[in-house]
PDB file of N, CA and C in Angstrom:
ATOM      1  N   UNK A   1      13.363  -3.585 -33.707  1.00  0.00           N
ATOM      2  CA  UNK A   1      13.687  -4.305 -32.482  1.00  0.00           C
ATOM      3  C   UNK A   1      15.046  -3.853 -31.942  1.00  0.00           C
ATOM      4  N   UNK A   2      16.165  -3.834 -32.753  1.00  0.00           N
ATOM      5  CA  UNK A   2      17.530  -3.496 -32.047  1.00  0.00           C
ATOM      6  C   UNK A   2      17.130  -1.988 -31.821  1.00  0.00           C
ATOM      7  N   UNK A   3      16.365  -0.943 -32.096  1.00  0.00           N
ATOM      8  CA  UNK A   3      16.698   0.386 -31.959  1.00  0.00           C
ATOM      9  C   UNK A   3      15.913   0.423 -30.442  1.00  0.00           C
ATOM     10  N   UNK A   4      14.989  -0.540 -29.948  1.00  0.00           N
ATOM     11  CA  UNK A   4      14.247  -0.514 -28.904  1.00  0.00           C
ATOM     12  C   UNK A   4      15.224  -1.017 -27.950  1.00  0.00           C
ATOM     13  N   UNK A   5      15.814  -1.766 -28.542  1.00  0.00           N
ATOM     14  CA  UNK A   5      17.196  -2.578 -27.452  1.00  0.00           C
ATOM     15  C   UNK A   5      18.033  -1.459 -26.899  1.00  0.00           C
ATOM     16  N   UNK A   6      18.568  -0.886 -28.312  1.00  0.00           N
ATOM     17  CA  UNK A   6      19.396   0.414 -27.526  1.00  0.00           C
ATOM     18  C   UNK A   6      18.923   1.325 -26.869  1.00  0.00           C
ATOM     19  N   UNK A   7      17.688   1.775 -27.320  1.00  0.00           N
ATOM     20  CA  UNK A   7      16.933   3.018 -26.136  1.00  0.00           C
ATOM     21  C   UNK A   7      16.813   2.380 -24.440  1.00  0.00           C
ATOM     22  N   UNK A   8      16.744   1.243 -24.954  1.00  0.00           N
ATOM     23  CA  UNK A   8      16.463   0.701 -23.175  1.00  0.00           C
ATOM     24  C   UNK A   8      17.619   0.506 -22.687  1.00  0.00           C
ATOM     25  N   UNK A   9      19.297  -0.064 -23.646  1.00  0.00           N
ATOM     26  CA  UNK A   9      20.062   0.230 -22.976  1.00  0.00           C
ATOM     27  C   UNK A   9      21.100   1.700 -22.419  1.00  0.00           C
ATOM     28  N   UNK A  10      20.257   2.817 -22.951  1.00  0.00           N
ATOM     29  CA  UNK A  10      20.057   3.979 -22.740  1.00  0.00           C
ATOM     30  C   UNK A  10      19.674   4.286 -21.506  1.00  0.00           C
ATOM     31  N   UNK A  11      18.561   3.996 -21.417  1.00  0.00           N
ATOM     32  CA  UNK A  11      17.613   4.329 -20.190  1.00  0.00           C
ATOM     33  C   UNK A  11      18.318   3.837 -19.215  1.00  0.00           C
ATOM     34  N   UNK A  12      18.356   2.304 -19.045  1.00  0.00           N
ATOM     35  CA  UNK A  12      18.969   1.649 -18.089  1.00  0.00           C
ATOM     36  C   UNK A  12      20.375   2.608 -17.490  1.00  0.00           C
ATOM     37  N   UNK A  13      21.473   2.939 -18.466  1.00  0.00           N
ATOM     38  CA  UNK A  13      22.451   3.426 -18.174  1.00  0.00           C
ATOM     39  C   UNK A  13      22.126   5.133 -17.256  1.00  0.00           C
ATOM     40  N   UNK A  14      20.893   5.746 -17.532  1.00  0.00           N
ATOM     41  CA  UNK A  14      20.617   6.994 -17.478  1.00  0.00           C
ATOM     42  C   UNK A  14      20.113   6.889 -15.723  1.00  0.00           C
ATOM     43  N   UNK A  15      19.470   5.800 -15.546  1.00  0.00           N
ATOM     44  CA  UNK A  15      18.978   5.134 -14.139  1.00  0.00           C
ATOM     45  C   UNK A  15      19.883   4.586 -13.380  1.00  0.00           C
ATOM     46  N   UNK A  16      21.379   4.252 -13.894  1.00  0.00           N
ATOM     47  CA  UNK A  16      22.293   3.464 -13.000  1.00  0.00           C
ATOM     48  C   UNK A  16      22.948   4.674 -12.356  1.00  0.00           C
ATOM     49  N   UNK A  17      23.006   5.671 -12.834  1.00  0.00           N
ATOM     50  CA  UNK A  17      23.630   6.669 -12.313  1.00  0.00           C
ATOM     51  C   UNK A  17      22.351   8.082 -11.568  1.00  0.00           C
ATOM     52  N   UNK A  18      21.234   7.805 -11.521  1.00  0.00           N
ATOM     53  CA  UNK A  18      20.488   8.955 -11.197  1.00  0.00           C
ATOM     54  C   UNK A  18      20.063   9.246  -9.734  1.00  0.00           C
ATOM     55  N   UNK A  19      20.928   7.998  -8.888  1.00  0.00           N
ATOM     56  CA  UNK A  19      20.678   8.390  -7.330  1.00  0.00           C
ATOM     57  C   UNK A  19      20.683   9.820  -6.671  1.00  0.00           C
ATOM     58  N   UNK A  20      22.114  10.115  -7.345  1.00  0.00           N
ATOM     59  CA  UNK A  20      22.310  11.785  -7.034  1.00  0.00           C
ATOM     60  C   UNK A  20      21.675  12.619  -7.517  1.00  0.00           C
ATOM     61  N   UNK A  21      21.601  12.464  -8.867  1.00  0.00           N
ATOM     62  CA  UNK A  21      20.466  13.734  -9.824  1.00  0.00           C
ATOM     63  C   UNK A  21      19.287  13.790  -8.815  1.00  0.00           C
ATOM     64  N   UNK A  22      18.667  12.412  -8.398  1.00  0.00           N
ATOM     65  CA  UNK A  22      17.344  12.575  -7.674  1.00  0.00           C
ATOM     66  C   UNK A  22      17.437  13.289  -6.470  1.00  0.00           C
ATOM     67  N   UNK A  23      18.544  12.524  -5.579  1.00  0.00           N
ATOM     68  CA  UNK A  23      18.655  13.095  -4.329  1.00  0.00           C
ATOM     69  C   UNK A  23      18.630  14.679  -4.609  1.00  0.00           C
ATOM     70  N   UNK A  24      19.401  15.679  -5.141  1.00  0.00           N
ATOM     71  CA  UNK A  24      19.312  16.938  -5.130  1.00  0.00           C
ATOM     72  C   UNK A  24      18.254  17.562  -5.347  1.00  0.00           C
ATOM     73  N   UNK A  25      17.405  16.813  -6.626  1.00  0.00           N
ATOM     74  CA  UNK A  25      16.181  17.492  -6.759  1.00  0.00           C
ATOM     75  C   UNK A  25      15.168  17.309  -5.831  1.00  0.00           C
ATOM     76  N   UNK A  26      15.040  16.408  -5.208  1.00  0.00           N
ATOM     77  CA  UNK A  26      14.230  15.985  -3.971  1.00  0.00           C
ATOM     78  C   UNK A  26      14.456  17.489  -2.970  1.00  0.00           C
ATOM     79  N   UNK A  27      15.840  17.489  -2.593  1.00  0.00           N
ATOM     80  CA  UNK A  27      15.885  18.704  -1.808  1.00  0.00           C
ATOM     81  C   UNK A  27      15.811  20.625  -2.568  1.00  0.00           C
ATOM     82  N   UNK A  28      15.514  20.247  -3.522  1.00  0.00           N
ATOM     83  CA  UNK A  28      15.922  21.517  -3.925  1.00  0.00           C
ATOM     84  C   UNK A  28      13.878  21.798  -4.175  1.00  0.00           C
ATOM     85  N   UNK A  29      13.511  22.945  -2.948  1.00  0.00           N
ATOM     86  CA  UNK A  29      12.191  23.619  -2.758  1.00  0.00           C
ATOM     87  C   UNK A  29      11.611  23.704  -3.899  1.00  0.00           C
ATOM     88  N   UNK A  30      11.915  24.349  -4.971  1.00  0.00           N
ATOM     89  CA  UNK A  30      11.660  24.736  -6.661  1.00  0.00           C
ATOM     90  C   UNK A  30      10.887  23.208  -6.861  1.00  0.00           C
ATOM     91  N   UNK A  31      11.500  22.051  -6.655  1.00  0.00           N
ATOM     92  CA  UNK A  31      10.686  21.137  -6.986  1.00  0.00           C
ATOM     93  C   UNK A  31       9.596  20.896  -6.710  1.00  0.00           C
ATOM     94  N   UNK A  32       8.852  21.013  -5.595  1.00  0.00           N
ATOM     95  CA  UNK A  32       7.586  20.716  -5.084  1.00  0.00           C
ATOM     96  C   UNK A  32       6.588  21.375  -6.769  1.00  0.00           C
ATOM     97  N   UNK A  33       6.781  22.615  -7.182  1.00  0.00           N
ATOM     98  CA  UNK A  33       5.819  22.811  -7.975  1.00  0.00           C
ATOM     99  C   UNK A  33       5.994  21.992  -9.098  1.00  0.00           C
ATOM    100  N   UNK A  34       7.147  21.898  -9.577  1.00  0.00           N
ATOM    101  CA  UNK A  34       7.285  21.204 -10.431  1.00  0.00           C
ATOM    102  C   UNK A  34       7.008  19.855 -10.649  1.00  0.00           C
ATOM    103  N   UNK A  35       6.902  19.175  -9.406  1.00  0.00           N
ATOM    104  CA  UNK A  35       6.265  17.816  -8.917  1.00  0.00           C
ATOM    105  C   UNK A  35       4.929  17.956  -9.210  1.00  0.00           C
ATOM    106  N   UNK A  36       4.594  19.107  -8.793  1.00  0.00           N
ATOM    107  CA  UNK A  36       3.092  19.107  -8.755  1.00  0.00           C
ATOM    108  C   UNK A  36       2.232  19.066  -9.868  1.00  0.00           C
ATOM    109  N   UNK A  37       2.751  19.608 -10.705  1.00  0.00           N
ATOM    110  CA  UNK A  37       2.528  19.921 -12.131  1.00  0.00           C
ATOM    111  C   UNK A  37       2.354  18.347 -12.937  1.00  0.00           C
ATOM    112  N   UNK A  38       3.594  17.483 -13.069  1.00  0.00           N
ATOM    113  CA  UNK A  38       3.616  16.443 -13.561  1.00  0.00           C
ATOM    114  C   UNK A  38       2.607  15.445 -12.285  1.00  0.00           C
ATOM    115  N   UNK A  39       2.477  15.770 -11.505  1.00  0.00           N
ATOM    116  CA  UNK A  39       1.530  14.748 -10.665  1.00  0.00           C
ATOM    117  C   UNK A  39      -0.390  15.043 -11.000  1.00  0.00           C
ATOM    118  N   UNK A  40      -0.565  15.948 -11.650  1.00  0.00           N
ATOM    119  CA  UNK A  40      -1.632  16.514 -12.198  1.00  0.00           C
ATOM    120  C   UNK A  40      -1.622  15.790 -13.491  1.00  0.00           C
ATOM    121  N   UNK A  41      -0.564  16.463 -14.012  1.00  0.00           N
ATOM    122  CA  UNK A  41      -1.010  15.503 -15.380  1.00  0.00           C
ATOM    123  C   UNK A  41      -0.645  14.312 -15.735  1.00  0.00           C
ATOM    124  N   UNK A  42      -0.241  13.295 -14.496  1.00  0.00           N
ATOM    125  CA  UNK A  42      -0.667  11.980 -14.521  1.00  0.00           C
ATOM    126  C   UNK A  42      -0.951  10.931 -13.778  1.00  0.00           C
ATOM    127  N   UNK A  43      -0.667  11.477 -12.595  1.00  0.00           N
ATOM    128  CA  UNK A  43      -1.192  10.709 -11.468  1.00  0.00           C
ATOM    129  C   UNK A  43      -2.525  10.869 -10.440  1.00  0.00           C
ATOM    130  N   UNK A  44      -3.339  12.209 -11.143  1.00  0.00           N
ATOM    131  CA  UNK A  44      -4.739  12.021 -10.847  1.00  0.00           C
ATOM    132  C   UNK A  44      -5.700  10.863 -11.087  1.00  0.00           C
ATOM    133  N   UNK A  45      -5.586  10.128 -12.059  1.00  0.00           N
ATOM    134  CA  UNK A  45      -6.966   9.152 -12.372  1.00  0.00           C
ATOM    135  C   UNK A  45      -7.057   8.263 -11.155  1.00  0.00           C
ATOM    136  N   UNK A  46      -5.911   7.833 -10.803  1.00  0.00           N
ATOM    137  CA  UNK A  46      -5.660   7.233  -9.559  1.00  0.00           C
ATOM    138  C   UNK A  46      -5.745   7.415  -7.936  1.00  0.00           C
ATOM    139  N   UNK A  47      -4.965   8.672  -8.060  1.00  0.00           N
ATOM    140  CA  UNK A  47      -4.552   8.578  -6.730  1.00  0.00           C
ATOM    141  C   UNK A  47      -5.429  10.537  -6.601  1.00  0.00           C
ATOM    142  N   UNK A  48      -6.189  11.157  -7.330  1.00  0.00           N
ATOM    143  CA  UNK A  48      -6.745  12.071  -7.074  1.00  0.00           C
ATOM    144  C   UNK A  48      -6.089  13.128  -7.348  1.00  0.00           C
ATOM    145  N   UNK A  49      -6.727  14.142  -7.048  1.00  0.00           N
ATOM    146  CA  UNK A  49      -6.308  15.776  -8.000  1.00  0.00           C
ATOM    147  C   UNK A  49      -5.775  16.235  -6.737  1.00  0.00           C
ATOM    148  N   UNK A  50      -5.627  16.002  -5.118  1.00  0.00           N
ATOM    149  CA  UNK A  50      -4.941  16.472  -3.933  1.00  0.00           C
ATOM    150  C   UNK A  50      -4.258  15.082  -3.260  1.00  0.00           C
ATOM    151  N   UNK A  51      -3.752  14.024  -4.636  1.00  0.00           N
ATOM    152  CA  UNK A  51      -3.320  13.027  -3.838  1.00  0.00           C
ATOM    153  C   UNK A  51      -4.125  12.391  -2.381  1.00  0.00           C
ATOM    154  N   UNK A  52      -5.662  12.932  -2.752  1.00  0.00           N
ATOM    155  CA  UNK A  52      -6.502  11.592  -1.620  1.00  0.00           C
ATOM    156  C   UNK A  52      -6.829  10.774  -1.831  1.00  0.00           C
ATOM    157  N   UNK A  53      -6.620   9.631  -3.188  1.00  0.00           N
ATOM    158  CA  UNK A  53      -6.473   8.408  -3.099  1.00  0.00           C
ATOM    159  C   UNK A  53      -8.066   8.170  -4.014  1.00  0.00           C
ATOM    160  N   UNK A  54      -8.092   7.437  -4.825  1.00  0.00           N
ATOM    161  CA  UNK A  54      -9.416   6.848  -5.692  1.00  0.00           C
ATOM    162  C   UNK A  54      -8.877   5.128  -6.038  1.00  0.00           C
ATOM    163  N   UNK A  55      -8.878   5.077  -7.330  1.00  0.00           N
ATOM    164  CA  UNK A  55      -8.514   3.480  -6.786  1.00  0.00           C
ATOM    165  C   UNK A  55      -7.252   3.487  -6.262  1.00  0.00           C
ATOM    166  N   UNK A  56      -6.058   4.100  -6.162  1.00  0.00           N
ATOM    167  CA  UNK A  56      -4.780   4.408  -5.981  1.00  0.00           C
ATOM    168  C   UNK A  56      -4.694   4.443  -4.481  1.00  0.00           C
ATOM    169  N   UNK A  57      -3.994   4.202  -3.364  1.00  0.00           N
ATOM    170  CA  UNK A  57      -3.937   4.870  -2.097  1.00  0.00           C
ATOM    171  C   UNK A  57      -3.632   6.467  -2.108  1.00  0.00           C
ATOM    172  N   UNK A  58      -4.339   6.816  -0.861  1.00  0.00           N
ATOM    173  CA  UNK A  58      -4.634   8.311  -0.317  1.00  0.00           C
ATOM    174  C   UNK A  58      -2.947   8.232   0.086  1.00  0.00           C
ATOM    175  N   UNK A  59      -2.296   9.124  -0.954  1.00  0.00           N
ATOM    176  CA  UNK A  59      -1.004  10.035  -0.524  1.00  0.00           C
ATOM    177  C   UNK A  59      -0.578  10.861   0.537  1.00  0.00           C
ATOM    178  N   UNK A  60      -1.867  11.425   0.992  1.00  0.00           N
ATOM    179  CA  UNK A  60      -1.848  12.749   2.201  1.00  0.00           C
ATOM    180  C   UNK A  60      -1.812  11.735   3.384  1.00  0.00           C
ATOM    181  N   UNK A  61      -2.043  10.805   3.918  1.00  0.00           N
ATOM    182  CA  UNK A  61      -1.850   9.658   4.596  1.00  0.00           C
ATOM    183  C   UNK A  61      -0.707   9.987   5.795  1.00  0.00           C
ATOM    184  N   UNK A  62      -0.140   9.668   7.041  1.00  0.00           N
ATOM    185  CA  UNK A  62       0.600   9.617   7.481  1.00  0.00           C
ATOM    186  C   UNK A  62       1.471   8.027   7.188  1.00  0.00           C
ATOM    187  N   UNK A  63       0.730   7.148   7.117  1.00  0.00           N
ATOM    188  CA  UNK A  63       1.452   5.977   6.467  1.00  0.00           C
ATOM    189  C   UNK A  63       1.152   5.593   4.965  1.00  0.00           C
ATOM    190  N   UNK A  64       1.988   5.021   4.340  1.00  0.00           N
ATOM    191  CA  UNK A  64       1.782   4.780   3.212  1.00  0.00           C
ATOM    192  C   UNK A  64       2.239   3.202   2.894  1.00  0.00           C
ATOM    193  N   UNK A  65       1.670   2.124   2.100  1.00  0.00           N
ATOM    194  CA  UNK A  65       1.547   0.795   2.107  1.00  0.00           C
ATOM    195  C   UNK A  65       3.249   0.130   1.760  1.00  0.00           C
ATOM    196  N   UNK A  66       4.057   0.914   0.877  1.00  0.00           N
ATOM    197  CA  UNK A  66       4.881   1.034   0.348  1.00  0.00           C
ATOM    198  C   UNK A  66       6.023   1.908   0.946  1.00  0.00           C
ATOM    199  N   UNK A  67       6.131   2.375   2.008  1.00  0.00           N
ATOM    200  CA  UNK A  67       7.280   2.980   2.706  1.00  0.00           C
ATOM    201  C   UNK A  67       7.131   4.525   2.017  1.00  0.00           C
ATOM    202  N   UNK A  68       7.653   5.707   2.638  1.00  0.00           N
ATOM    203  CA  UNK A  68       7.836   7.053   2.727  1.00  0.00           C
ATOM    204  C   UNK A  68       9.048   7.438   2.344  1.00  0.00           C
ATOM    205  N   UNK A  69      10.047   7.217   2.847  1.00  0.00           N
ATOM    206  CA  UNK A  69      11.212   7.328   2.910  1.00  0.00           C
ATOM    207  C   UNK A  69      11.661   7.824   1.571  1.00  0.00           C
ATOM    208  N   UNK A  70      12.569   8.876   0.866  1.00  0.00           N
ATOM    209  CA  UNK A  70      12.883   9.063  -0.876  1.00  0.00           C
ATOM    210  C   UNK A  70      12.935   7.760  -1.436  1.00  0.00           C
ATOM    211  N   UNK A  71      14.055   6.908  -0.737  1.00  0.00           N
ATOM    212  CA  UNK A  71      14.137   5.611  -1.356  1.00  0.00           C
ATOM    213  C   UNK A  71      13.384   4.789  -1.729  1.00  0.00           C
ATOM    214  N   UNK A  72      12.309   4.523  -1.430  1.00  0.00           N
ATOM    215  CA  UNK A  72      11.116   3.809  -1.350  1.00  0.00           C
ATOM    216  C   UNK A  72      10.195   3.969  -2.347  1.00  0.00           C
ATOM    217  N   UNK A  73       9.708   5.959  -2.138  1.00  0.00           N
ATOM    218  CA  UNK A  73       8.951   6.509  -3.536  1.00  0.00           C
ATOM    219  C   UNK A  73       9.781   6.449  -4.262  1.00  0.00           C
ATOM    220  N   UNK A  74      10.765   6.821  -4.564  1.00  0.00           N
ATOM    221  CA  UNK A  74      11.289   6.689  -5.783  1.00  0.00           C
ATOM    222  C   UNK A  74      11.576   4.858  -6.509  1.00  0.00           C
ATOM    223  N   UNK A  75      11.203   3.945  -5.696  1.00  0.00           N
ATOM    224  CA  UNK A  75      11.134   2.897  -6.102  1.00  0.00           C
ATOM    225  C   UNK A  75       9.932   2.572  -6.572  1.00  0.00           C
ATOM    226  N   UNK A  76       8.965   3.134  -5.731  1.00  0.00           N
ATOM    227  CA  UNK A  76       7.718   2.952  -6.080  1.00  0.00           C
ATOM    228  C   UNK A  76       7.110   3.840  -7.725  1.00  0.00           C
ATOM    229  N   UNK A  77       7.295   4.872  -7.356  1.00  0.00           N
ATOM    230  CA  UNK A  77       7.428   5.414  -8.782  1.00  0.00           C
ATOM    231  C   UNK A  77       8.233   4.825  -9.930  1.00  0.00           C
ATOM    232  N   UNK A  78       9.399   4.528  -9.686  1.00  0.00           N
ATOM    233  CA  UNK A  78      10.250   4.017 -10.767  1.00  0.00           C
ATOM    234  C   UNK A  78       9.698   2.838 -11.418  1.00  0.00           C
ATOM    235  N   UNK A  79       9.889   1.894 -10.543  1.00  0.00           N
ATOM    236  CA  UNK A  79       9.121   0.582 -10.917  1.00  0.00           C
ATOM    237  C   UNK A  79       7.727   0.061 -10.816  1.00  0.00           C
ATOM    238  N   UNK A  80       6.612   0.641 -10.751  1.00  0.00           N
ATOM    239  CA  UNK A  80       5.392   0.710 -10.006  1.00  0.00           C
ATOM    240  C   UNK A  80       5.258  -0.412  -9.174  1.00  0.00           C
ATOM    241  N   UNK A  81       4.044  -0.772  -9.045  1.00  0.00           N
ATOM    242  CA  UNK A  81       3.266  -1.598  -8.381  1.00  0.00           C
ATOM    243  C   UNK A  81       2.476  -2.326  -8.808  1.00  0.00           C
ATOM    244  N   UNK A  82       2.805  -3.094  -9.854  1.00  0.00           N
ATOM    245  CA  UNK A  82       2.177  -4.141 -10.820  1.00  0.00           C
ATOM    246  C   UNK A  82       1.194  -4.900  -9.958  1.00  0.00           C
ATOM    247  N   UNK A  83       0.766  -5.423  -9.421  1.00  0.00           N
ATOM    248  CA  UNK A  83       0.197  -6.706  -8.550  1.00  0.00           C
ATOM    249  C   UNK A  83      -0.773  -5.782  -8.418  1.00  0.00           C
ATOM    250  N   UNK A  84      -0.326  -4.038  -8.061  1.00  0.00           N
ATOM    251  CA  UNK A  84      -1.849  -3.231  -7.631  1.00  0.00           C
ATOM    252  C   UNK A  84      -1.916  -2.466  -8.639  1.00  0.00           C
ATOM    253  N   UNK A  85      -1.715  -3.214 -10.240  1.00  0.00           N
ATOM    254  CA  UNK A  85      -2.574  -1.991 -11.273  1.00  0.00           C
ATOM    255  C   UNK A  85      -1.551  -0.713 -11.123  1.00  0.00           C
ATOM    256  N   UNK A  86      -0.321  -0.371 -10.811  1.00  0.00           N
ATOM    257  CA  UNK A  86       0.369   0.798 -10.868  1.00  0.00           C
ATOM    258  C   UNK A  86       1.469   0.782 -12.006  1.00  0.00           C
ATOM    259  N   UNK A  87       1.521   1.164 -13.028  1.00  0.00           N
ATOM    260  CA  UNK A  87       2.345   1.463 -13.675  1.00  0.00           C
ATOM    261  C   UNK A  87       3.933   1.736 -13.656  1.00  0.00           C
ATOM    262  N   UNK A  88       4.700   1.003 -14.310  1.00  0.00           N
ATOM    263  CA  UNK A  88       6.285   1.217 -13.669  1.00  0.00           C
ATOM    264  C   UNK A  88       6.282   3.101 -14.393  1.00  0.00           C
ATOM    265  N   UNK A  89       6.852   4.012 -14.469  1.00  0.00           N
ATOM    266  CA  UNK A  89       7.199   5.188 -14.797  1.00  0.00           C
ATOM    267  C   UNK A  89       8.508   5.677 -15.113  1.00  0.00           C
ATOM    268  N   UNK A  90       9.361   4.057 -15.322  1.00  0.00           N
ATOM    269  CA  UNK A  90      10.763   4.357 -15.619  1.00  0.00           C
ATOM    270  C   UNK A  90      10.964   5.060 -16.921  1.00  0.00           C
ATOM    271  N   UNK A  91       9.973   4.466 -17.670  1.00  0.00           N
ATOM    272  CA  UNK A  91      10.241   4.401 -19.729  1.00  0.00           C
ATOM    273  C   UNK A  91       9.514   5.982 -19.497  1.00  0.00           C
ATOM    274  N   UNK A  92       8.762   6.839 -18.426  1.00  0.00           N
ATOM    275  CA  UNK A  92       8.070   8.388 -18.919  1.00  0.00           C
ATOM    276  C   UNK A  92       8.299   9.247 -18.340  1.00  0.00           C
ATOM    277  N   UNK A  93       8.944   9.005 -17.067  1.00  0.00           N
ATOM    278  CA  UNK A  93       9.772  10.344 -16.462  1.00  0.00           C
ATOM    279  C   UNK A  93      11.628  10.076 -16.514  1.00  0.00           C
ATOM    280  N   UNK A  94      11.904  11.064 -16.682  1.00  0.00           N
ATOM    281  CA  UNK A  94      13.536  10.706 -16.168  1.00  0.00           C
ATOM    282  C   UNK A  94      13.653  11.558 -14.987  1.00  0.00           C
ATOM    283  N   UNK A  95      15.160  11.124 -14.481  1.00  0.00           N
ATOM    284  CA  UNK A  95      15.151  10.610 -13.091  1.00  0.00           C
ATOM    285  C   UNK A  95      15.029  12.099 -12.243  1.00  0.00           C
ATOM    286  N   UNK A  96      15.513  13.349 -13.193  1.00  0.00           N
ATOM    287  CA  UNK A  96      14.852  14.560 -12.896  1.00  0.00           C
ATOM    288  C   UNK A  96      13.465  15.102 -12.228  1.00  0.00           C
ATOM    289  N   UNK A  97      12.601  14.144 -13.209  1.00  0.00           N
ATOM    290  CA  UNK A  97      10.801  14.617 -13.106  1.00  0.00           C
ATOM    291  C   UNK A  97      10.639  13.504 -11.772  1.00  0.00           C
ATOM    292  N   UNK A  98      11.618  12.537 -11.699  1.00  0.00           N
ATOM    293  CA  UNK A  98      10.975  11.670 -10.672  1.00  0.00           C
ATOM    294  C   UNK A  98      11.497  12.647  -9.559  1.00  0.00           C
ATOM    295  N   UNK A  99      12.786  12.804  -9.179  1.00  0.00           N
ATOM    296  CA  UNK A  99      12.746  13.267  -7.646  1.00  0.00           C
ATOM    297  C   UNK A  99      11.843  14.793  -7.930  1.00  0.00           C
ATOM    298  N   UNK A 100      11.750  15.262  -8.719  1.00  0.00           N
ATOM    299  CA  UNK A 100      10.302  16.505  -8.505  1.00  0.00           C
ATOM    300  C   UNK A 100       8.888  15.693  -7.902  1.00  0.00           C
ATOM    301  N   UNK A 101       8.473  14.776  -8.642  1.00  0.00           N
ATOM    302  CA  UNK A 101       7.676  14.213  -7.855  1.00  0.00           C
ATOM    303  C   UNK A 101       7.657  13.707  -6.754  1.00  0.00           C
ATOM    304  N   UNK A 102       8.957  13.339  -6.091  1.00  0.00           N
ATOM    305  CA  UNK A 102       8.683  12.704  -5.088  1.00  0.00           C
ATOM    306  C   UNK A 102       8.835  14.080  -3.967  1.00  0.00           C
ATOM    307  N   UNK A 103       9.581  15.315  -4.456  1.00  0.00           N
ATOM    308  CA  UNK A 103       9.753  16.508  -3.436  1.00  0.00           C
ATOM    309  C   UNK A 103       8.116  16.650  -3.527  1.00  0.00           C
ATOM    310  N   UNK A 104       7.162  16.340  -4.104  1.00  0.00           N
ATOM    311  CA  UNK A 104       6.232  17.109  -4.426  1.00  0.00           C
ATOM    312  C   UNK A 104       4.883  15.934  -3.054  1.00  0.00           C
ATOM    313  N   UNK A 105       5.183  15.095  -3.500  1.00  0.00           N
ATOM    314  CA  UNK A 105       4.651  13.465  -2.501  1.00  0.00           C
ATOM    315  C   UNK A 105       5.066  14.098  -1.102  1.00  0.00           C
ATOM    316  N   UNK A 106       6.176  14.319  -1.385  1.00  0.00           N
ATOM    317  CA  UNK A 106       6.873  14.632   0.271  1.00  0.00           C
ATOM    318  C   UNK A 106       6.179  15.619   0.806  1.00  0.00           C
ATOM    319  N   UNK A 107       5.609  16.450   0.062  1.00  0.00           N
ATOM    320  CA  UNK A 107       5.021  17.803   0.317  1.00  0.00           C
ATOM    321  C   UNK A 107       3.809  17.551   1.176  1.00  0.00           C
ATOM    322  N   UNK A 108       3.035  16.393   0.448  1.00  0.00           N
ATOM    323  CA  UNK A 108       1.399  16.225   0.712  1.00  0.00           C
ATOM    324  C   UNK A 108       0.928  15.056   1.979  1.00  0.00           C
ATOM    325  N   UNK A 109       2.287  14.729   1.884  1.00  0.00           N
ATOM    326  CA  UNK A 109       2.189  13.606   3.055  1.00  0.00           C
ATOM    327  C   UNK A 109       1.746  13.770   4.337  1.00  0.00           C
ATOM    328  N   UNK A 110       1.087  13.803   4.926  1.00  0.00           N
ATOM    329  CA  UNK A 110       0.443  13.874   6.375  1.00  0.00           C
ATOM    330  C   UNK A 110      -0.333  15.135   6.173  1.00  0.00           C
ATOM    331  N   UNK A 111      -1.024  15.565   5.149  1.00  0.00           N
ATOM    332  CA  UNK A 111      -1.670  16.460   5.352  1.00  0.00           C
ATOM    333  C   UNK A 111      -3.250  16.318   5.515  1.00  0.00           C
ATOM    334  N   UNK A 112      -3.779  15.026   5.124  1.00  0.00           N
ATOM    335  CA  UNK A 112      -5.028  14.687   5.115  1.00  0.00           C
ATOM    336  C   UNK A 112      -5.897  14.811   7.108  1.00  0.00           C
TER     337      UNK A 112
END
């Protein structure tokens, strides 16, 4: 129990500071594949193998239920969407793999 205490007060500390880590990776192009990669191997069952949506909402979307904006996905990712069956993703990506994913979201957005 205390070693679970400290990993989370780990994490927590690793997340109080990852606004910037994200913001850069969000902009830095290299990410999109790298988004893409981790969005394959875990955010298909849901939301589909081109982000068009199965029980999950369609990503390629011009609107999305949950706001667009980095700030937003990355909230949405971070903390999921419990009420709709979405998984928080704080405790399996760090804050690295998240803004790759979200350069990678950003990518697919309005493409449907």
């Amino acid at each position: 129990m205390e070693k679970a205490i400290r990993e989370n007060a780990v994490r927590d500390s690793i997340w109080a500071t990852s606004e910037s880590v994200i913001a850069n990776v969000i902009n830095n192009p290299a990410s999109i594949n790298f988004g893409q990669s981790i969005f394959k191997a875990n955010c298909t069952p849901c939301h589909g193998s081109s982000g068009e949506g199965m029980v999950g909402p369609n990503l390629t979307a011009d609107y999305w239920l949950h706001g667009s904006d980095d700030n937003n996905i990355v909230k949405t990712v971070v903390n999921g969407v419990p009420d709709k069956g979405m998984m928080a993703w704080k405790f399996k990506f760090t804050p690295n793999e998240v803004g790759q994913i979200v350069a990678y979201l950003k990518s697919i957005k309005g493409t449907n």
